[in-house]
PDB file of N, CA and C in Angstrom:
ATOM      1  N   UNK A   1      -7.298   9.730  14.486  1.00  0.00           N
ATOM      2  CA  UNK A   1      -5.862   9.700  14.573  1.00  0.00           C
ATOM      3  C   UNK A   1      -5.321   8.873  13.413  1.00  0.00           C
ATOM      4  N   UNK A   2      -4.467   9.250  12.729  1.00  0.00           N
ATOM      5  CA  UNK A   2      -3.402   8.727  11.500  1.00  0.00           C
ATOM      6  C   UNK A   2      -2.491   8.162  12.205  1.00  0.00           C
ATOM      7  N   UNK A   3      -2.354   6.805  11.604  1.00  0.00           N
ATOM      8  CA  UNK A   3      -1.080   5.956  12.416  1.00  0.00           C
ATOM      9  C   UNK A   3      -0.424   5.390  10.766  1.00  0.00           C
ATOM     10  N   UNK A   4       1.237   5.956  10.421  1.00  0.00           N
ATOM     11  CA  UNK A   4       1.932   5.413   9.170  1.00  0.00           C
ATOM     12  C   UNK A   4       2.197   3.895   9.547  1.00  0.00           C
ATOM     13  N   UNK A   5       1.742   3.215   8.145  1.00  0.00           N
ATOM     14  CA  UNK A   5       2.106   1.807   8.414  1.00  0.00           C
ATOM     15  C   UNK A   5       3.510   1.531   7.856  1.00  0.00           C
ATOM     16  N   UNK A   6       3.757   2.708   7.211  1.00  0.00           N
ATOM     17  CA  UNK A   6       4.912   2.300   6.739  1.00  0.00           C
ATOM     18  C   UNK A   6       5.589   3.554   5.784  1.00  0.00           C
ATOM     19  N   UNK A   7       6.345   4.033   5.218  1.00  0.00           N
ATOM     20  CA  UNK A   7       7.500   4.678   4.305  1.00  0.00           C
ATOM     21  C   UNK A   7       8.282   3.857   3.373  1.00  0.00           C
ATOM     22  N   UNK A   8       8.181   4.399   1.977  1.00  0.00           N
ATOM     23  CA  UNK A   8       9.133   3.484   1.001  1.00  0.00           C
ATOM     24  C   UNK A   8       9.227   4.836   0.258  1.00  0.00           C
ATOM     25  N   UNK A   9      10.555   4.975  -0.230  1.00  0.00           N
ATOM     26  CA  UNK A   9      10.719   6.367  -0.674  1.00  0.00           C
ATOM     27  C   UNK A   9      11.249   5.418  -2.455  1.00  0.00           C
ATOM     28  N   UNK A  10      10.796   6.492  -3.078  1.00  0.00           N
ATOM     29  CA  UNK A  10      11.246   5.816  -4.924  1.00  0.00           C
ATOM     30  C   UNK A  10      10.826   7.383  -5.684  1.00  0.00           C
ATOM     31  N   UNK A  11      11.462   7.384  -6.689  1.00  0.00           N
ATOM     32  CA  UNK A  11      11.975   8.670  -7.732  1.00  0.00           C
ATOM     33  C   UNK A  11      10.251   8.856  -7.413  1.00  0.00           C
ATOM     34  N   UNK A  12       9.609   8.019  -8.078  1.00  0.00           N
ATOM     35  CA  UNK A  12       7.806   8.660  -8.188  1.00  0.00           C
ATOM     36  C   UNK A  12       6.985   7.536  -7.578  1.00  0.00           C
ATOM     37  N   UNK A  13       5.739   7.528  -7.759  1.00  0.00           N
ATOM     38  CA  UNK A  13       5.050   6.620  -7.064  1.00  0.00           C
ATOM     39  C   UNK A  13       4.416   5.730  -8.410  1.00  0.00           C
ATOM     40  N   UNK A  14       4.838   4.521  -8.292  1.00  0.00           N
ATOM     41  CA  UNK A  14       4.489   3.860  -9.067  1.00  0.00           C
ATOM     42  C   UNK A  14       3.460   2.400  -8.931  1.00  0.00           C
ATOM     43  N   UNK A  15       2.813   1.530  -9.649  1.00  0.00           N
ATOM     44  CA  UNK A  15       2.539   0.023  -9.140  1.00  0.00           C
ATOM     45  C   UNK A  15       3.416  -0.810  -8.272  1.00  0.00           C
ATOM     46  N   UNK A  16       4.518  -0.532  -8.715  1.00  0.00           N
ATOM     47  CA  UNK A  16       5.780  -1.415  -8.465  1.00  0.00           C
ATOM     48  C   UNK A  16       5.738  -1.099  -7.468  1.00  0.00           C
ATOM     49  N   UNK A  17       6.265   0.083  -6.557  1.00  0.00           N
ATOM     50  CA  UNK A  17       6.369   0.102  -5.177  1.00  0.00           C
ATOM     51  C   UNK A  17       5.274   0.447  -4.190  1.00  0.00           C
ATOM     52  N   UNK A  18       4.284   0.526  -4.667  1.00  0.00           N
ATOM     53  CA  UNK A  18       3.120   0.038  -4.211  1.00  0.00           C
ATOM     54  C   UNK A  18       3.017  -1.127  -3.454  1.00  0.00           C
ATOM     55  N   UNK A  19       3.138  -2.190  -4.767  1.00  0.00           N
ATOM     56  CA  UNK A  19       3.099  -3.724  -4.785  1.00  0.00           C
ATOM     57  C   UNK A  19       3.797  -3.922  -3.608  1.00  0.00           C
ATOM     58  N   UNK A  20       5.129  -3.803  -3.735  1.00  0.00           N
ATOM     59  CA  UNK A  20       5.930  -3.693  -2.445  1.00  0.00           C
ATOM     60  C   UNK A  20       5.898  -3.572  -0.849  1.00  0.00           C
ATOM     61  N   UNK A  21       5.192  -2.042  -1.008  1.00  0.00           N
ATOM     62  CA  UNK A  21       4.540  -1.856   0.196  1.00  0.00           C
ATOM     63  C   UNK A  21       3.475  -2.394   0.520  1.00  0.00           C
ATOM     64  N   UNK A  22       2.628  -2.948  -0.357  1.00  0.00           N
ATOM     65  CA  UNK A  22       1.866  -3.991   0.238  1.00  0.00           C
ATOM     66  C   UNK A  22       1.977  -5.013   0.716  1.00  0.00           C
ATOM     67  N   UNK A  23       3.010  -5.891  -0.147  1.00  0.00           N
ATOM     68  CA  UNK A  23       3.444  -6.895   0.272  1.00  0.00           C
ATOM     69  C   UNK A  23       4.198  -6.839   1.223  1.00  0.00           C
ATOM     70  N   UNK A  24       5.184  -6.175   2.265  1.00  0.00           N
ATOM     71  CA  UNK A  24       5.280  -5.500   3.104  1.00  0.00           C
ATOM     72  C   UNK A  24       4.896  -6.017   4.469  1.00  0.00           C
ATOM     73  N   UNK A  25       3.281  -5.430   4.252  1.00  0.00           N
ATOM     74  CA  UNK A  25       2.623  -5.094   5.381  1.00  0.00           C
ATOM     75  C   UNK A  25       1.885  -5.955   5.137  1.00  0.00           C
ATOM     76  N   UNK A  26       1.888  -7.183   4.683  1.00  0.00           N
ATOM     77  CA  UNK A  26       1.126  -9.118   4.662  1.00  0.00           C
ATOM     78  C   UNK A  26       2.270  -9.462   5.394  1.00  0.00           C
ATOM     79  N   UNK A  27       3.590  -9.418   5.111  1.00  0.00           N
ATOM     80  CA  UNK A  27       4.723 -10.142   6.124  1.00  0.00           C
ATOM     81  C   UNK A  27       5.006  -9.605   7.260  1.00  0.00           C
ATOM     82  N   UNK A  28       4.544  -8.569   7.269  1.00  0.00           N
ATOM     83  CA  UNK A  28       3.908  -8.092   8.878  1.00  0.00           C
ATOM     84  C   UNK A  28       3.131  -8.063   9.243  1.00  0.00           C
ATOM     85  N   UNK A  29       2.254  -9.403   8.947  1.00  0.00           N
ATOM     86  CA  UNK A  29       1.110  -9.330  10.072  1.00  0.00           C
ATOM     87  C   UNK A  29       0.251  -8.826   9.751  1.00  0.00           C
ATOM     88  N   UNK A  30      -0.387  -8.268   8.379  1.00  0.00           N
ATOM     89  CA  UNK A  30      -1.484  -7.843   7.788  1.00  0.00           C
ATOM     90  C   UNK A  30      -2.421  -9.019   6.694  1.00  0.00           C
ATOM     91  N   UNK A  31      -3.634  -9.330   7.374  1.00  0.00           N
ATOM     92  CA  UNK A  31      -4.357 -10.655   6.590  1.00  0.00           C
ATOM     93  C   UNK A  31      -4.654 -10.130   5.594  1.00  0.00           C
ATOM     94  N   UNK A  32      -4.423 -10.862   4.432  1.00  0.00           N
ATOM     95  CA  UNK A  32      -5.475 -10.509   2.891  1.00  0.00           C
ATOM     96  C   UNK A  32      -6.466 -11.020   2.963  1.00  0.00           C
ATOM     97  N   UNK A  33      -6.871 -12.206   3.445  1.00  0.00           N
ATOM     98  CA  UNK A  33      -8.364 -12.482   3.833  1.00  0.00           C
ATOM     99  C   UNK A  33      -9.375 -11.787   4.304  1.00  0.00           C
ATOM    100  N   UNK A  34      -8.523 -11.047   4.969  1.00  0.00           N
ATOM    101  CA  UNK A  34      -9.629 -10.605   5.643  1.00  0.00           C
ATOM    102  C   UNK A  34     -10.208  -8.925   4.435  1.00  0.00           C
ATOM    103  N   UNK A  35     -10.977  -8.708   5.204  1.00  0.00           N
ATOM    104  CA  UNK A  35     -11.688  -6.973   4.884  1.00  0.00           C
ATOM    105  C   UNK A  35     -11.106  -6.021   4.598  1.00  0.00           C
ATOM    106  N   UNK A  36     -10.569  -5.523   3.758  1.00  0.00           N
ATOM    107  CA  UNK A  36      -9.584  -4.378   3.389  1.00  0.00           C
ATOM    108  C   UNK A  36     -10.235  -2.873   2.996  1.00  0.00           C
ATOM    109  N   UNK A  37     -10.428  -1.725   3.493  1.00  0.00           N
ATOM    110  CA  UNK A  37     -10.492  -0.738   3.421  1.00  0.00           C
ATOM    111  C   UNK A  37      -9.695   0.163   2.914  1.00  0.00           C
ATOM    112  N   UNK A  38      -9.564   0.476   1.149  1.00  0.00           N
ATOM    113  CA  UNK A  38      -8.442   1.611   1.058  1.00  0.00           C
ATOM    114  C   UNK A  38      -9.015   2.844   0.567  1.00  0.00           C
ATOM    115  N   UNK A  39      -8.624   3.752   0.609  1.00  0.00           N
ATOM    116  CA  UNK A  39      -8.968   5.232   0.682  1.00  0.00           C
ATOM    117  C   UNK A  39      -7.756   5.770   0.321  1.00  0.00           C
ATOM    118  N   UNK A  40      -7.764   6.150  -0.863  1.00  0.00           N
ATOM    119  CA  UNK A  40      -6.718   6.793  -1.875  1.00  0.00           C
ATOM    120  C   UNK A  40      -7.319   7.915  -2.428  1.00  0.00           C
ATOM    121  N   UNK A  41      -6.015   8.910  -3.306  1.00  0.00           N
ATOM    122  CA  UNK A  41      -6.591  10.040  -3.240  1.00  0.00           C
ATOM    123  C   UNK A  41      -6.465   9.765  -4.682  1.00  0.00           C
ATOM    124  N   UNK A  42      -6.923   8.911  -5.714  1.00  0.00           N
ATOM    125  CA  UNK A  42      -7.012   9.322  -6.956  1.00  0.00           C
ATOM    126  C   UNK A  42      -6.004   8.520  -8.039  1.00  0.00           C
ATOM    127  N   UNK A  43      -4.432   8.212  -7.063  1.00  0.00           N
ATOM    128  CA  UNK A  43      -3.367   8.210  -7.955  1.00  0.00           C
ATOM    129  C   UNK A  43      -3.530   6.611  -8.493  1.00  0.00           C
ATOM    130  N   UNK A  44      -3.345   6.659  -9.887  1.00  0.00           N
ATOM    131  CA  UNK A  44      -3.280   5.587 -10.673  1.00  0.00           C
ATOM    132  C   UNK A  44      -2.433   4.146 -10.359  1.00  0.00           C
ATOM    133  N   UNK A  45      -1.401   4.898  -9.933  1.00  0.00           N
ATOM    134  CA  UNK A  45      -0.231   3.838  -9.207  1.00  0.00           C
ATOM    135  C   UNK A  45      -0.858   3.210  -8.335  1.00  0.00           C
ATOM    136  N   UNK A  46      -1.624   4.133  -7.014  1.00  0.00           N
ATOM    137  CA  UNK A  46      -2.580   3.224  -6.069  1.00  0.00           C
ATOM    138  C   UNK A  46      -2.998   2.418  -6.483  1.00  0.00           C
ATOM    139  N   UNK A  47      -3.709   2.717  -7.265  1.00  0.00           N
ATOM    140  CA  UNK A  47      -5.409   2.168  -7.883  1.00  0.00           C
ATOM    141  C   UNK A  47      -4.771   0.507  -8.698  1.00  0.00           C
ATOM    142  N   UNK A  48      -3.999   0.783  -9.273  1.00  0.00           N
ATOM    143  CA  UNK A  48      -3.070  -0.749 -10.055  1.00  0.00           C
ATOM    144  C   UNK A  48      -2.468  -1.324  -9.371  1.00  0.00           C
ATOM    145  N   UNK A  49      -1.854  -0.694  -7.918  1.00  0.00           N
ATOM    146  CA  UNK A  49      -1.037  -1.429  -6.806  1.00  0.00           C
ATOM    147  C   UNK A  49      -2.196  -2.650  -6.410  1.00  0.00           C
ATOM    148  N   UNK A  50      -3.313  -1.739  -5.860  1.00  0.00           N
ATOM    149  CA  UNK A  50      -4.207  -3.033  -4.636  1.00  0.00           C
ATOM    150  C   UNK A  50      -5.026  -3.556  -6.038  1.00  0.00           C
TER     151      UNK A  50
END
């Protein structure tokens, strides 16, 4: 099952709102300490976001 952690809509997908949405979902309650699992499909923006 897929559960969205979240939606941020912007012209394209970039680092910047990446960054954002990451940071995001640390002020909600998401540890950076801890173990992070990401699974992306390729896009560059991802990949420079985390």
């Amino acid at each position: 099952m897929k559960i969205p952690l979240g939606l941020w809509e912007g012209s394209t997908e970039n680092a910047t709102l990446v960054s954002m949405l990451l940071a995001d979902l640390v002020d909600r309650g998401l540890d950076p300490s801890q173990a992070i699992l990401f699974v992306i499909d390729g896009g560059k923006a991802l990949r420079r976001g985390i």
